[in-house]
C-alpha atoms as a PDB file:
ATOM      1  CA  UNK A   1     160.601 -37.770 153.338  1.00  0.00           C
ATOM      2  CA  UNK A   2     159.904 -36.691 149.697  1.00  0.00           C
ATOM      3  CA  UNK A   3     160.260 -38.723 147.028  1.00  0.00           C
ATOM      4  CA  UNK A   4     162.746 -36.734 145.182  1.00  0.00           C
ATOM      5  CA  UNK A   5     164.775 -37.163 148.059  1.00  0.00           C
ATOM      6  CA  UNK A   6     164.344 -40.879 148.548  1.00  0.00           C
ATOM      7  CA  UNK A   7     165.569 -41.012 144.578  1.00  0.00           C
ATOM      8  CA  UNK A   8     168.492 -39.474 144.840  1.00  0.00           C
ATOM      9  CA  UNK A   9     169.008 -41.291 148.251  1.00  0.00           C
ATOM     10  CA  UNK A  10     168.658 -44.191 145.638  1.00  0.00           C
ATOM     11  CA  UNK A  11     170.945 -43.266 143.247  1.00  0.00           C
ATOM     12  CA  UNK A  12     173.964 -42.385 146.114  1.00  0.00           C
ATOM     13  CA  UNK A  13     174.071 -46.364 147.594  1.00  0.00           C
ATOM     14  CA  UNK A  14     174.284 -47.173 143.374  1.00  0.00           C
ATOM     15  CA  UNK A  15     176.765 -45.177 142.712  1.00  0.00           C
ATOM     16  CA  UNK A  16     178.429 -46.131 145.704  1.00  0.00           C
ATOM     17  CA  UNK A  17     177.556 -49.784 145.037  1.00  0.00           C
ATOM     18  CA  UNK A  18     178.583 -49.715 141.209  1.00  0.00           C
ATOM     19  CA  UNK A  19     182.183 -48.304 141.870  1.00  0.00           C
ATOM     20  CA  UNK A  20     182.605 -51.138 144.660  1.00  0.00           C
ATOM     21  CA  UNK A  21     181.392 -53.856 142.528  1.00  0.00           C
ATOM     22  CA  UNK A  22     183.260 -53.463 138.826  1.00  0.00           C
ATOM     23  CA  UNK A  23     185.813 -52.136 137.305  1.00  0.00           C
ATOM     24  CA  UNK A  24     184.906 -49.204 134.880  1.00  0.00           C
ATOM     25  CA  UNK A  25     184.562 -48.848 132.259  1.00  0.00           C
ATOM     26  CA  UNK A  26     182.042 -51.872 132.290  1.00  0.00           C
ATOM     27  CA  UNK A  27     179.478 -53.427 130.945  1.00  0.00           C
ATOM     28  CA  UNK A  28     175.942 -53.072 132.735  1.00  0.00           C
ATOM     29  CA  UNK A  29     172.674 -54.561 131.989  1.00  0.00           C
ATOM     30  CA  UNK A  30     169.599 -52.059 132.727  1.00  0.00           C
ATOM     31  CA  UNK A  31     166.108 -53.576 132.635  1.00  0.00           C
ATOM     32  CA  UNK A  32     162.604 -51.890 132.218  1.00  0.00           C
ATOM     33  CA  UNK A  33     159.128 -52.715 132.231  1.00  0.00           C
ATOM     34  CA  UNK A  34     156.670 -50.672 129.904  1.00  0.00           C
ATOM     35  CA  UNK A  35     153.115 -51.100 128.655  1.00  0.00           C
ATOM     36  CA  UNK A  36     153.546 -52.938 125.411  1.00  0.00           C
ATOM     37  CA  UNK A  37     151.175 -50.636 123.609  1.00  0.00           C
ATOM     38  CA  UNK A  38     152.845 -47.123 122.912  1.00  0.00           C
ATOM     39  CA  UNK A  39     155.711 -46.090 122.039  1.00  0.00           C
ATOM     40  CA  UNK A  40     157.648 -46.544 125.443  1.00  0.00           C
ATOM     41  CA  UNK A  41     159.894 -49.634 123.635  1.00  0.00           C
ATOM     42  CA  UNK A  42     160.821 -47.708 121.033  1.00  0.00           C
ATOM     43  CA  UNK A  43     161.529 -44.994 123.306  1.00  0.00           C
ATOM     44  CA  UNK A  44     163.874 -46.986 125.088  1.00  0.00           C
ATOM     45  CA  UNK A  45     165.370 -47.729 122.448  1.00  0.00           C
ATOM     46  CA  UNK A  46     166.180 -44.571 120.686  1.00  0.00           C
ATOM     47  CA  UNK A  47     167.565 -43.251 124.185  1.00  0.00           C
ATOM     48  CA  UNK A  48     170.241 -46.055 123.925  1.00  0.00           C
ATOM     49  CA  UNK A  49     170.942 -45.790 120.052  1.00  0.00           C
ATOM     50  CA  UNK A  50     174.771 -45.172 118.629  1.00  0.00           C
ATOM     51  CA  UNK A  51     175.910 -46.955 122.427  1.00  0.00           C
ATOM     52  CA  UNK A  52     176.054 -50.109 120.849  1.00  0.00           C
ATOM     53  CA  UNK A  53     173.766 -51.958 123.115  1.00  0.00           C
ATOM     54  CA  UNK A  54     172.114 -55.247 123.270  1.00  0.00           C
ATOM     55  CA  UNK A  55     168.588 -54.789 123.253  1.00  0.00           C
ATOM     56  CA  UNK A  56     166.556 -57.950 123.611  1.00  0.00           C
ATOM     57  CA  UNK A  57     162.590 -57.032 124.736  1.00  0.00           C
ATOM     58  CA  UNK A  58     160.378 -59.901 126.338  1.00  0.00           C
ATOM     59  CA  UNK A  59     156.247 -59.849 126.207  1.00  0.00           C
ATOM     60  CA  UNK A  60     154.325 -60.466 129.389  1.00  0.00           C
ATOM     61  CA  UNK A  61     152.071 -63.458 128.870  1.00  0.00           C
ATOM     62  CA  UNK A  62     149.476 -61.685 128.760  1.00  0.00           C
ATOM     63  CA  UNK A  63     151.066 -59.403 126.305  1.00  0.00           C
ATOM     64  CA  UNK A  64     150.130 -55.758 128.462  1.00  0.00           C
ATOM     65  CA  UNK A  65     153.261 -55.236 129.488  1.00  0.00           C
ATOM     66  CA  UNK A  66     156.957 -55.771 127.975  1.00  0.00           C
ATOM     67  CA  UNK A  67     160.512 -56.000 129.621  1.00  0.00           C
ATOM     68  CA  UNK A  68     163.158 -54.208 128.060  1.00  0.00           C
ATOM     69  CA  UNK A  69     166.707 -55.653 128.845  1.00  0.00           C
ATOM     70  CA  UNK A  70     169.710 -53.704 127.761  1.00  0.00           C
ATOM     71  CA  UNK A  71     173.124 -54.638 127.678  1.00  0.00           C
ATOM     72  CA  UNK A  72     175.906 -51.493 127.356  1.00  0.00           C
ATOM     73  CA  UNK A  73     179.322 -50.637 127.791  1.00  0.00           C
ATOM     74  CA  UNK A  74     179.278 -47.610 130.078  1.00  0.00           C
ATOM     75  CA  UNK A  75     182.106 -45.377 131.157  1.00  0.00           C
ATOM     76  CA  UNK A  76     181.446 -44.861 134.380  1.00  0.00           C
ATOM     77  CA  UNK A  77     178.379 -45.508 137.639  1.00  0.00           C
ATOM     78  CA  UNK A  78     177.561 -41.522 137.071  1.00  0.00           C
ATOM     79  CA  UNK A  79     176.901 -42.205 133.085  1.00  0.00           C
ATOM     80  CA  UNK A  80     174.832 -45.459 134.496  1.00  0.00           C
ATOM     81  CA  UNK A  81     172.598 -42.967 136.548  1.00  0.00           C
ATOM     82  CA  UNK A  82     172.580 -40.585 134.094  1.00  0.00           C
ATOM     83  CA  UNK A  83     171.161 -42.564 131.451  1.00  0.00           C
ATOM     84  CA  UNK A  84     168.346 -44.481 134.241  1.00  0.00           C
ATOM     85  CA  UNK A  85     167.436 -40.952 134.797  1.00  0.00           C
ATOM     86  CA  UNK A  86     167.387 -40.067 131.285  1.00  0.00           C
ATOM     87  CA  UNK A  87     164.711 -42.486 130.697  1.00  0.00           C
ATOM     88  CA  UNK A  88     162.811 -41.866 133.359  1.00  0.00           C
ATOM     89  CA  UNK A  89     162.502 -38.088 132.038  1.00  0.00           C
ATOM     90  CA  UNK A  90     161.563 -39.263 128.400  1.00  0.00           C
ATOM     91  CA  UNK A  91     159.542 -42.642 129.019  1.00  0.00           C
ATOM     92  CA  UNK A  92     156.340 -42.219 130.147  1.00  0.00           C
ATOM     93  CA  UNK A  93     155.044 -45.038 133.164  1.00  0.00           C
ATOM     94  CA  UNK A  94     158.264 -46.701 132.323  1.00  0.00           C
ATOM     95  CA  UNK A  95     159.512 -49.034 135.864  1.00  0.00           C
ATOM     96  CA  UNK A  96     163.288 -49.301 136.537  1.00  0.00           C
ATOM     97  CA  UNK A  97     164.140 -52.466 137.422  1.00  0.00           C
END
């Protein structure tokens, strides 16, 4: 099986899973990982500006990588995979937690 198929394999049991889990519209936290150096955190962040999310980053201990948490209101589980699979288009080696 491709991967592209696995992923949006993926993304069906979320969708599936978000609408039998919450009521929407309803708040949902993402979380990344991304190599601290660059501009992936910043990237992140701009993706989620004007949404009026909580952003709170955390620094591996050994300070290559950082976690990216992010705290929105979304509308729906399609605007929740929308916006996983916006970063994944604009991020680069970002991991989807």
């Amino acid at each position: 099986m491709d991967s592209s198929k696995k992923t949006e394999e993926f993304y069906d049991k979320l969708k599936s899973q978000l609408y039998d889990t919450a009521l929407w519209p309803s708040e949902y936290l993402y979380k990344f990982i991304v190599v601290s150096k660059g501009s992936g955190i910043k990237d992140i962040e701009d993706l989620f500006d004007n949404l009026g999310a909580v952003i709170n980053t955390n620094e591996s201990k050994n300070g290559k990588y950082t976690s990216v948490s992010i705290n929105v209101r979304m509308k729906n589980p399609e605007a929740v995979i929308a916006k996983y699979k916006e970063v994944a288009e604009n991020v680069e080696g970002v991991i989807s937690l």
